[in-house]
C-alpha atoms as a PDB file:
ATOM      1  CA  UNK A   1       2.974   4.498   6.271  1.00  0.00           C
ATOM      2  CA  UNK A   2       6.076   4.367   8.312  1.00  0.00           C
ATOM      3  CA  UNK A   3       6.507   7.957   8.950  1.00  0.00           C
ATOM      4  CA  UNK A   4       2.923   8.320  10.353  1.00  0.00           C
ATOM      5  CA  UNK A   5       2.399  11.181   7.648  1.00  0.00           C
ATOM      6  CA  UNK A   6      -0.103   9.046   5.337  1.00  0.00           C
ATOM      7  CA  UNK A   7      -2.326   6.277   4.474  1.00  0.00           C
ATOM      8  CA  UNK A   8      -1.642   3.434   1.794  1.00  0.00           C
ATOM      9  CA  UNK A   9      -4.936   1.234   0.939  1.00  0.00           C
ATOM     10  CA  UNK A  10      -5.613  -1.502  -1.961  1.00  0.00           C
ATOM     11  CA  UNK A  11      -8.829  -1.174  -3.104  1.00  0.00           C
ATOM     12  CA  UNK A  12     -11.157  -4.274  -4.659  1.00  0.00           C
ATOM     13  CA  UNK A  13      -9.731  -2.954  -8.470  1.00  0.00           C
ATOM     14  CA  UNK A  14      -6.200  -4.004  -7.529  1.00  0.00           C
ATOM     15  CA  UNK A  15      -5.131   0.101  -7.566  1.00  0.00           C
ATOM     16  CA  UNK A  16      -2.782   0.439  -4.481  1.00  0.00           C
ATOM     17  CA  UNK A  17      -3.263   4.227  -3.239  1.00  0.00           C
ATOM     18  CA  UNK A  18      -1.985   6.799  -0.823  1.00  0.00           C
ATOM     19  CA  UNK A  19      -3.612   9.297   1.245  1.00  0.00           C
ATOM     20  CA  UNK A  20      -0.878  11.917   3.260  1.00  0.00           C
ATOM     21  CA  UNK A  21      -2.356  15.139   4.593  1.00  0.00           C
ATOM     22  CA  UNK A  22      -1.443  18.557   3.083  1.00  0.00           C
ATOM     23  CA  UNK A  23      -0.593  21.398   5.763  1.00  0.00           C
ATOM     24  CA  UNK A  24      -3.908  23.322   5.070  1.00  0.00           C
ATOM     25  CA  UNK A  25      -5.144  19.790   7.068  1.00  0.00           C
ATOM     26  CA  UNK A  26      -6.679  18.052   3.831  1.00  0.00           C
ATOM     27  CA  UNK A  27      -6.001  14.553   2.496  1.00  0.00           C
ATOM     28  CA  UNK A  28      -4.606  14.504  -1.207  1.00  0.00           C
ATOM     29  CA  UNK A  29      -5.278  11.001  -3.062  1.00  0.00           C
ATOM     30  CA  UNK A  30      -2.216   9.606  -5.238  1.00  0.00           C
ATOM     31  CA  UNK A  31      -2.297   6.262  -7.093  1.00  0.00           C
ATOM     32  CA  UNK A  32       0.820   4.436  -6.421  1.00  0.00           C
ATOM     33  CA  UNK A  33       0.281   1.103  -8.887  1.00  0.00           C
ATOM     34  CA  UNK A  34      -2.168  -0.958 -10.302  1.00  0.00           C
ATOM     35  CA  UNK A  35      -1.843  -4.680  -8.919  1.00  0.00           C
ATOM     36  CA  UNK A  36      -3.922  -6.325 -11.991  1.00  0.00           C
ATOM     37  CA  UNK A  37      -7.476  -7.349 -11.623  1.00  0.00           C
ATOM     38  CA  UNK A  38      -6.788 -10.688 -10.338  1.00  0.00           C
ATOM     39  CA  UNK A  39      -8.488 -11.075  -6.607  1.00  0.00           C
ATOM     40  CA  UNK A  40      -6.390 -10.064  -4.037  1.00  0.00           C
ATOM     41  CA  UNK A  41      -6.447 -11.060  -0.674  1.00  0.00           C
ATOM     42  CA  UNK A  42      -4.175  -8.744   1.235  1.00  0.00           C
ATOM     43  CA  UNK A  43      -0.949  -5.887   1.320  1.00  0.00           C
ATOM     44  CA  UNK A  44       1.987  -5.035   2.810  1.00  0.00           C
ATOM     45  CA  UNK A  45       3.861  -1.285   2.084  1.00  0.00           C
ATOM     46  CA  UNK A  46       7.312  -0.049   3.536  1.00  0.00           C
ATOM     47  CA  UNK A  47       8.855   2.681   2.104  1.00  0.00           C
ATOM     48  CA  UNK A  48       9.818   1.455  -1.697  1.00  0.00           C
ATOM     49  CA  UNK A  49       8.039  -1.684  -2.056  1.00  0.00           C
ATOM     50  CA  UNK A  50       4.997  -3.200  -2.341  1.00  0.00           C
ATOM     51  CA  UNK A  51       3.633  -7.080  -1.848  1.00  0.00           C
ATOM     52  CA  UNK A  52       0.473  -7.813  -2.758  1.00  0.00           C
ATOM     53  CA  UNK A  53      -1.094 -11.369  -2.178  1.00  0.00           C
ATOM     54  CA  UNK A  54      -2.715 -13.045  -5.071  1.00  0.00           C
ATOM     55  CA  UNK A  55      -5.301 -16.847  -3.877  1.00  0.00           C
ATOM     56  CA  UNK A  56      -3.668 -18.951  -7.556  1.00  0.00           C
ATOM     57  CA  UNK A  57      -0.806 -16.910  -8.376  1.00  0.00           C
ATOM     58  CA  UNK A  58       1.112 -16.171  -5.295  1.00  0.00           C
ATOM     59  CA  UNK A  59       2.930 -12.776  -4.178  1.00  0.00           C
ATOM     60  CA  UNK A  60       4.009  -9.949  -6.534  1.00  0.00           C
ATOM     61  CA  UNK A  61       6.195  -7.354  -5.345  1.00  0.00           C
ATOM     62  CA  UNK A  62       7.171  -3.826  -6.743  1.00  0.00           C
ATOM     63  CA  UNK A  63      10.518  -2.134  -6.013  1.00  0.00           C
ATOM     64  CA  UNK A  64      10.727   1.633  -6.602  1.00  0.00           C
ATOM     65  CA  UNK A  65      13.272   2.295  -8.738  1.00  0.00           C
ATOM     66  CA  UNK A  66      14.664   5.106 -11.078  1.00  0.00           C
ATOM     67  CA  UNK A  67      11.076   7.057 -10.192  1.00  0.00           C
ATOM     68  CA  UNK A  68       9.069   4.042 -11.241  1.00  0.00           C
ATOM     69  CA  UNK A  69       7.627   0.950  -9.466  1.00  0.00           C
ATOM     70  CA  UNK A  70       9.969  -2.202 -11.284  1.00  0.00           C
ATOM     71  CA  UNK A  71       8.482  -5.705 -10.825  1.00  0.00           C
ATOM     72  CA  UNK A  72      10.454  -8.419  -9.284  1.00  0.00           C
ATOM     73  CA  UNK A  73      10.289 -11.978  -8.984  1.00  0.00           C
ATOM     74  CA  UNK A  74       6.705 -13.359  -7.991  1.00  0.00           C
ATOM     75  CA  UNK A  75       7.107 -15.339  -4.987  1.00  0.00           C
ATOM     76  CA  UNK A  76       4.882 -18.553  -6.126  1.00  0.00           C
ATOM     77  CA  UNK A  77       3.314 -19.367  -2.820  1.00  0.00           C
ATOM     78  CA  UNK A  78      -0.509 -20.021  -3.478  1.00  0.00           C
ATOM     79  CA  UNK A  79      -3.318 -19.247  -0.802  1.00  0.00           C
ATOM     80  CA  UNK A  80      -1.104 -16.660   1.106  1.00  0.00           C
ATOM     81  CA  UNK A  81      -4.253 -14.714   3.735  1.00  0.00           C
ATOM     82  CA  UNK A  82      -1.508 -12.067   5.493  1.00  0.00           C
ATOM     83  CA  UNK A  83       2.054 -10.393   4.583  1.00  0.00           C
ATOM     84  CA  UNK A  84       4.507  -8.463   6.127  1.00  0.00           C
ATOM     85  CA  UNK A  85       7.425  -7.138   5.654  1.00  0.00           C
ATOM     86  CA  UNK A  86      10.538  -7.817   7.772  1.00  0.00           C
ATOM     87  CA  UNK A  87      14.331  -6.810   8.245  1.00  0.00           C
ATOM     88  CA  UNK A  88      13.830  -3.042   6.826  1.00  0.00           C
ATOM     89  CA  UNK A  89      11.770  -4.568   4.289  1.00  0.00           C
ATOM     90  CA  UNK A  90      14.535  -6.707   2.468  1.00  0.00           C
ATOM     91  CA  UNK A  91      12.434  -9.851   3.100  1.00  0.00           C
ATOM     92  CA  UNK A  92       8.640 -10.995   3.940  1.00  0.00           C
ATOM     93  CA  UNK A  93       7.193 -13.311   6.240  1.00  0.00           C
ATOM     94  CA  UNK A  94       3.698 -14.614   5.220  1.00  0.00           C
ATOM     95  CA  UNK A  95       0.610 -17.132   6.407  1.00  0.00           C
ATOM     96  CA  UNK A  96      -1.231 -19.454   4.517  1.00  0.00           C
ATOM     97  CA  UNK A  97      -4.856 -20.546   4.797  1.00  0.00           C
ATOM     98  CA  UNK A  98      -3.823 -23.986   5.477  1.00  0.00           C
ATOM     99  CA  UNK A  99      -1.049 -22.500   8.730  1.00  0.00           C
ATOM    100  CA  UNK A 100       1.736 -21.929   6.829  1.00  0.00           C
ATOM    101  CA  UNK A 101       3.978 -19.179   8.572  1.00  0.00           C
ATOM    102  CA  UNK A 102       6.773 -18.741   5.920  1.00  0.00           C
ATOM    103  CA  UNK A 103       9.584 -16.193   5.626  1.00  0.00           C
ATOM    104  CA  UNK A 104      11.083 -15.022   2.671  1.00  0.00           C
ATOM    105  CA  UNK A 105      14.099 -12.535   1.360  1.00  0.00           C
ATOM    106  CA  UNK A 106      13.326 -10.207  -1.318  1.00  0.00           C
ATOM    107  CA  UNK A 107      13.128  -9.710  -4.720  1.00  0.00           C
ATOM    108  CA  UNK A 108      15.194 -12.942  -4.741  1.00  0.00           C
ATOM    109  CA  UNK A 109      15.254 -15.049  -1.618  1.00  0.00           C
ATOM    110  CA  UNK A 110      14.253 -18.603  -1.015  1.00  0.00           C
ATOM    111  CA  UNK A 111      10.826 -19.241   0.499  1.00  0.00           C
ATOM    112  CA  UNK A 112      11.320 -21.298   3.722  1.00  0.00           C
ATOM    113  CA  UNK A 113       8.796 -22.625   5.905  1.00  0.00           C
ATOM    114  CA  UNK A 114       8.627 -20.896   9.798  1.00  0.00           C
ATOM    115  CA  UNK A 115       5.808 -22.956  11.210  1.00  0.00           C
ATOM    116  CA  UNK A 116       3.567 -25.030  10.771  1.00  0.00           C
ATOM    117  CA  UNK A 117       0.082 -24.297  12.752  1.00  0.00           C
ATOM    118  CA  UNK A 118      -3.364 -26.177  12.997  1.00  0.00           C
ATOM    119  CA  UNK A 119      -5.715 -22.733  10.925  1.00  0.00           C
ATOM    120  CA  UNK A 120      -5.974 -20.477   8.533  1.00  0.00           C
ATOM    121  CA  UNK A 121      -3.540 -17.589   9.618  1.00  0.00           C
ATOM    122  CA  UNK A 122      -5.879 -14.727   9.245  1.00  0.00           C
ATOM    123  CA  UNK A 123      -2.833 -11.532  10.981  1.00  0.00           C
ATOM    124  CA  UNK A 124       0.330 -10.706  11.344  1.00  0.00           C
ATOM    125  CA  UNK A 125       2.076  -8.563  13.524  1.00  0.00           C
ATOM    126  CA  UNK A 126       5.977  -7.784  13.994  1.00  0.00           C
ATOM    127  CA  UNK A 127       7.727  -6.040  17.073  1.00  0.00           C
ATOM    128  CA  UNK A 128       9.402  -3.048  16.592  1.00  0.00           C
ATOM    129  CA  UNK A 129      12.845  -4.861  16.831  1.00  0.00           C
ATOM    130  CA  UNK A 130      11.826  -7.331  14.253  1.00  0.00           C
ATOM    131  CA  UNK A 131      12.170 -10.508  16.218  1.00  0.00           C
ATOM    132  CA  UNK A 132       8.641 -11.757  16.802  1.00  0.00           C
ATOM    133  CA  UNK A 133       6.004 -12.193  15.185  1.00  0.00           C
ATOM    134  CA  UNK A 134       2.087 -12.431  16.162  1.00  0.00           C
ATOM    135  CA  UNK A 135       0.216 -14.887  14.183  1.00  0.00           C
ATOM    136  CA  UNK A 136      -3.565 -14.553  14.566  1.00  0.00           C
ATOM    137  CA  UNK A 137      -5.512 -17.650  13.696  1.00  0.00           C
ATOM    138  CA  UNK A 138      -9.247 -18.643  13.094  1.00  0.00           C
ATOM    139  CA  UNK A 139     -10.304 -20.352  16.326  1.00  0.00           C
ATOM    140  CA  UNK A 140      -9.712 -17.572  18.542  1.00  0.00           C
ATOM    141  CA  UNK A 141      -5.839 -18.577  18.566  1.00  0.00           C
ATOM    142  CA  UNK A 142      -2.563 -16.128  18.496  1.00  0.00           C
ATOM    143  CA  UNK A 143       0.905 -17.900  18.508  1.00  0.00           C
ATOM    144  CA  UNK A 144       4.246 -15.725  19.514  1.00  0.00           C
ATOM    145  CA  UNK A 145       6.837 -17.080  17.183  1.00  0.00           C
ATOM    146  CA  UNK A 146      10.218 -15.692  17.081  1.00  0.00           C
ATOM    147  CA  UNK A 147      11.303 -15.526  13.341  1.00  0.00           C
ATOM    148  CA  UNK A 148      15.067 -14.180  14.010  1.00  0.00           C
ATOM    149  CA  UNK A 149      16.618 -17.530  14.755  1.00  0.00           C
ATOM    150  CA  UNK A 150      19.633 -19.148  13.382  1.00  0.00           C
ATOM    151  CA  UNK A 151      18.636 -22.527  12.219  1.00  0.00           C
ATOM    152  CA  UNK A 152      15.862 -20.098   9.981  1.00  0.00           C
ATOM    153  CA  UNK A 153      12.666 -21.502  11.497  1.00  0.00           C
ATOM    154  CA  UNK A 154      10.162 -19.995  13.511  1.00  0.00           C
ATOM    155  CA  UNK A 155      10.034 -20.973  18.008  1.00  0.00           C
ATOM    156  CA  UNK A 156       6.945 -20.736  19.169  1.00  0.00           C
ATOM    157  CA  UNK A 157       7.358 -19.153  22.277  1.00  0.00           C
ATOM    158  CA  UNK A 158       3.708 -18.345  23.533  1.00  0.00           C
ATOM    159  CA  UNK A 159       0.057 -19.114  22.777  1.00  0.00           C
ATOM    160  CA  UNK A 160      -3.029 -16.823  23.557  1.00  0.00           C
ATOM    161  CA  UNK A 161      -6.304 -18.431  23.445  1.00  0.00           C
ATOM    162  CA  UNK A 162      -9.758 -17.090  23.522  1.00  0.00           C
ATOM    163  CA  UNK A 163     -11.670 -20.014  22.477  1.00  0.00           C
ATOM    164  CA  UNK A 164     -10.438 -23.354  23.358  1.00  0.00           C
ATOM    165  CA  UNK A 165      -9.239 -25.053  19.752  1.00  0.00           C
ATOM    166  CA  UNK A 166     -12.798 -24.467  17.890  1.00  0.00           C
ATOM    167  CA  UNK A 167     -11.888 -23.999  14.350  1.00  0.00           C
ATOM    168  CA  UNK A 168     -14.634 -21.467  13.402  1.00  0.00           C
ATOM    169  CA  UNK A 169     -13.998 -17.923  12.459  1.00  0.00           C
ATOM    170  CA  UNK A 170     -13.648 -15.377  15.446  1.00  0.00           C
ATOM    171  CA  UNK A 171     -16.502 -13.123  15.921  1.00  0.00           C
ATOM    172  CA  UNK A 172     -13.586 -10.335  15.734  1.00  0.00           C
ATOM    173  CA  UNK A 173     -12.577  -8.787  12.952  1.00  0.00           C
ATOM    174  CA  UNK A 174      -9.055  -8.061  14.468  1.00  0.00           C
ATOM    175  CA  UNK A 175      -5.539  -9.874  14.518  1.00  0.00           C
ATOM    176  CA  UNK A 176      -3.313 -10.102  17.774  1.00  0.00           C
ATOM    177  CA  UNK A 177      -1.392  -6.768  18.192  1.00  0.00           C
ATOM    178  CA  UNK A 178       1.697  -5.382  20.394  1.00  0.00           C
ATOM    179  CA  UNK A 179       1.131  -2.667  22.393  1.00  0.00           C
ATOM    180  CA  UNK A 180       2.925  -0.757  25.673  1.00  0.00           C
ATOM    181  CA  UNK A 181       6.101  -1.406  24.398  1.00  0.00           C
ATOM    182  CA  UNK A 182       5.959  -4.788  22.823  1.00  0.00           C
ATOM    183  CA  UNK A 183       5.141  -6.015  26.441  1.00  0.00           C
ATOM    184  CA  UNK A 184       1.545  -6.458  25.855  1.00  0.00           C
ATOM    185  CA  UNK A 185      -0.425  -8.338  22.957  1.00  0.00           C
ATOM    186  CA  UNK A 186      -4.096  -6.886  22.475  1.00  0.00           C
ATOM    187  CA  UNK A 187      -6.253  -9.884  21.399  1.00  0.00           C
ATOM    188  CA  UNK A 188      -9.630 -11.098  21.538  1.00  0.00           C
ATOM    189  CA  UNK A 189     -12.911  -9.953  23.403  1.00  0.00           C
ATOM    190  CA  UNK A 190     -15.033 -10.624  26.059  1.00  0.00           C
ATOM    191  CA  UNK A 191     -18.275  -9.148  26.277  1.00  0.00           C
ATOM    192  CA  UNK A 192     -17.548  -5.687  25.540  1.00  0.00           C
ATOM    193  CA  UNK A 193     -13.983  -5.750  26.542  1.00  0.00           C
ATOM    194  CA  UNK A 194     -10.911  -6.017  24.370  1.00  0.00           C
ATOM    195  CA  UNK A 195      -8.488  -8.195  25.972  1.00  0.00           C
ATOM    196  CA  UNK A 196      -4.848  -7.160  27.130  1.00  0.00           C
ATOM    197  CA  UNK A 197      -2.363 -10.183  27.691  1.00  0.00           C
ATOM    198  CA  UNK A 198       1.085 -10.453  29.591  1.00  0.00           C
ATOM    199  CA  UNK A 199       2.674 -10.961  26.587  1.00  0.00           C
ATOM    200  CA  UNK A 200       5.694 -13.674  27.922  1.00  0.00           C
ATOM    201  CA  UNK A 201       3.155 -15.376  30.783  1.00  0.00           C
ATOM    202  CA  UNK A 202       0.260 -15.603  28.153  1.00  0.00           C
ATOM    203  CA  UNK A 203      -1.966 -14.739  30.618  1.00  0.00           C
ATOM    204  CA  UNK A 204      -4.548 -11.255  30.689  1.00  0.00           C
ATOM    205  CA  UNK A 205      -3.812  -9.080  32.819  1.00  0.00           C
ATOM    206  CA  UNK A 206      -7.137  -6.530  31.845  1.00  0.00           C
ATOM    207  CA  UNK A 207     -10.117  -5.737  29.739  1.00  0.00           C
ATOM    208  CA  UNK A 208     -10.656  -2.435  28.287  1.00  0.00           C
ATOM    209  CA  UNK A 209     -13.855  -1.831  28.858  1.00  0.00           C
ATOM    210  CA  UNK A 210     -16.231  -0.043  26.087  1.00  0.00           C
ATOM    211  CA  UNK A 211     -19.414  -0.120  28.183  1.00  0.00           C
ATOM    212  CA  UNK A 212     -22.678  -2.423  27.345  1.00  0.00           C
ATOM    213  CA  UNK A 213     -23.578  -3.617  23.956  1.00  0.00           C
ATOM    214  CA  UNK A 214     -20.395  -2.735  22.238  1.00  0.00           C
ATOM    215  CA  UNK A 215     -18.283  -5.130  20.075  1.00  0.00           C
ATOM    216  CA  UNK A 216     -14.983  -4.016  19.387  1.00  0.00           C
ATOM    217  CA  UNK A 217     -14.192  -4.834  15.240  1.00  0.00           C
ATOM    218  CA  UNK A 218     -10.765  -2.698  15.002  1.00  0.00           C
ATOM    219  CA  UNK A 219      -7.744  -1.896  16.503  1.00  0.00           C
ATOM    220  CA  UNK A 220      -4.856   0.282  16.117  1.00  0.00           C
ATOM    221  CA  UNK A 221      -1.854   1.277  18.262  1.00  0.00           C
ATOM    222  CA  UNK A 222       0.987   3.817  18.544  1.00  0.00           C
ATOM    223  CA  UNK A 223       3.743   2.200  20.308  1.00  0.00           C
ATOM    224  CA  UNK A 224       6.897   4.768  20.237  1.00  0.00           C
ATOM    225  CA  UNK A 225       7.912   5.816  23.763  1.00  0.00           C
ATOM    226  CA  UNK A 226       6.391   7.700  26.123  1.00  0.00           C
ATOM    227  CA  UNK A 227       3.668   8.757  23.522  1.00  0.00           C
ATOM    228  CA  UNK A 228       2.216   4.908  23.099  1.00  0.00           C
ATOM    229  CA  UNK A 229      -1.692   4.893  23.152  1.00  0.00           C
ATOM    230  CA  UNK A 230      -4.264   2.734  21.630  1.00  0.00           C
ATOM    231  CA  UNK A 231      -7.210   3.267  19.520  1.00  0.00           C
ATOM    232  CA  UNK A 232     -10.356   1.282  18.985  1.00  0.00           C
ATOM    233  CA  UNK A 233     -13.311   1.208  17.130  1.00  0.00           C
ATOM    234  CA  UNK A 234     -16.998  -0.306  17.460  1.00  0.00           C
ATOM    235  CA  UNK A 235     -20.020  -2.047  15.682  1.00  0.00           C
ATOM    236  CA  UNK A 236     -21.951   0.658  16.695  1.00  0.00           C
ATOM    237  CA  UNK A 237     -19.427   3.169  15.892  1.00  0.00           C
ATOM    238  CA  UNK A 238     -17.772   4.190  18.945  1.00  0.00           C
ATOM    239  CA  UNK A 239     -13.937   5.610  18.730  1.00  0.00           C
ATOM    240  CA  UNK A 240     -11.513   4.995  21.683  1.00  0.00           C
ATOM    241  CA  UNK A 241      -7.959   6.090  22.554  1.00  0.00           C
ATOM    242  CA  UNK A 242      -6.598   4.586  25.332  1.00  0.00           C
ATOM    243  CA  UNK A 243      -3.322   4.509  27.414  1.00  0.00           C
ATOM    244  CA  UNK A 244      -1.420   1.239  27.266  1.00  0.00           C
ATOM    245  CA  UNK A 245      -1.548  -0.615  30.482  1.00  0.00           C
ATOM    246  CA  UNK A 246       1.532  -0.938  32.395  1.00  0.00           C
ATOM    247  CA  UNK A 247       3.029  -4.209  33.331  1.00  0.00           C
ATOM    248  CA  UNK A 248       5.341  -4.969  36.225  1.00  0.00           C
END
């Protein structure tokens, strides 16, 4: 959630929930909507509205309104893998399994094609200011568009690549993330270190280091001034906070 006071999850029965803690430190469940029990790929929350991604039907979205959650226009873009929204959440950009980055104003924009990239865009990331956007792709691949731009397609301003231009799946199960103040992009592993890149030379700068035999499979960041850290998990269950690093 955006005020860091809760959790919102979709389960595999298409119920989108919420999870905020009480202040006797307990978690209280709350359905928020039922999506419909058509597969669903993926979510995106802010606020008072909901996306949810749909393989053959495209995007629905919810608006709350009046104390209910109103239905809007579908956005009828098929095979949609990640969502998020953008500008305050009066639009969404998206990715496609065939590369597609698309952008889109809601409930009743026009979709519009951003990029067009070589795989299946598996994450998406946005800086806090709203003008970039990481796009995490199968082949061990993140591209650094800017989606703010005046002609209303995506520049590709930087790629980070961990594995050449194979097209398999990566062995992680994370997407490219900012971090340190949107001047870092956490991405990829090596060994048993998660990888921290200069985020305009594309270059890394470090490894965080989780000691032998660990594989890191999630990743999560607070990135708000002075009290930005990092958090990640393991295969074998090991949790992690760690400080940003700095960069010159």
């Amino acid at each position: 959630m955006s005020d860091d006071m809760g959790v919102v999850s979709l389960g595999q029965d298409g119920v989108i929930s919420k999870w905020t803690r009480t202040n006797q430190n307990h978690w209280q469940w709350a359905k928020l909507l039922d999506a419909g029990k058509e597969d669903s790929i993926c979510f995106a929350y802010r606020r008072d509205r909901i996306a949810v991604a749909f393989p053959r039907i495209g995007v629905k979205v919810w608006i709350w309104i009046k104390g209910t959650w109103q239905p809007q226009r579908s956005i009828l873009r098929q095979n949609v893998t990640s969502i998020k929204f953008v500008e305050d959440g009066e639009a969404l950009i998206g990715g496609t399994s065939d590369g597609v980055l698309w952008y889109c104003q809601v409930p009743n924009g026009t979709l519009r094609a951003y990029a067009f990239l070589k795989s299946k865009v598996y994450h998406l990331d946005v800086n806090s200011s709203g003008t970039h956007a990481l796009v995490s792709q199968s082949g061990g691949r993140a591209h650094l568009v800017g989606i703010q731009q005046t002609d209303h397609k995506g520049k590709i301003e930087q790629v980070y690549a961990t594995n050449g231009d194979s097209t398999t799946e990566p062995r992680q199960g994370f997407g490219a993330m900012f971090a340190g103040g949107c001047k870092t992009v956490l991405f990829g592993a090596a060994e048993s270190n998660l990888l921290v890149w200069d985020k305009s030379k594309g270059e890394v700068i470090c490894g965080l280091d989780h000691g032998d035999s660990e594989q890191v499979q999630a990743v999560a960041g607070f990135d708000r001034g002075s009290n930005a850290y990092i958090v990640t998990g393991t295969k074998r269950g090991l949790l992690s906070w760690w400080k940003p690093p700095l960069v010159d």
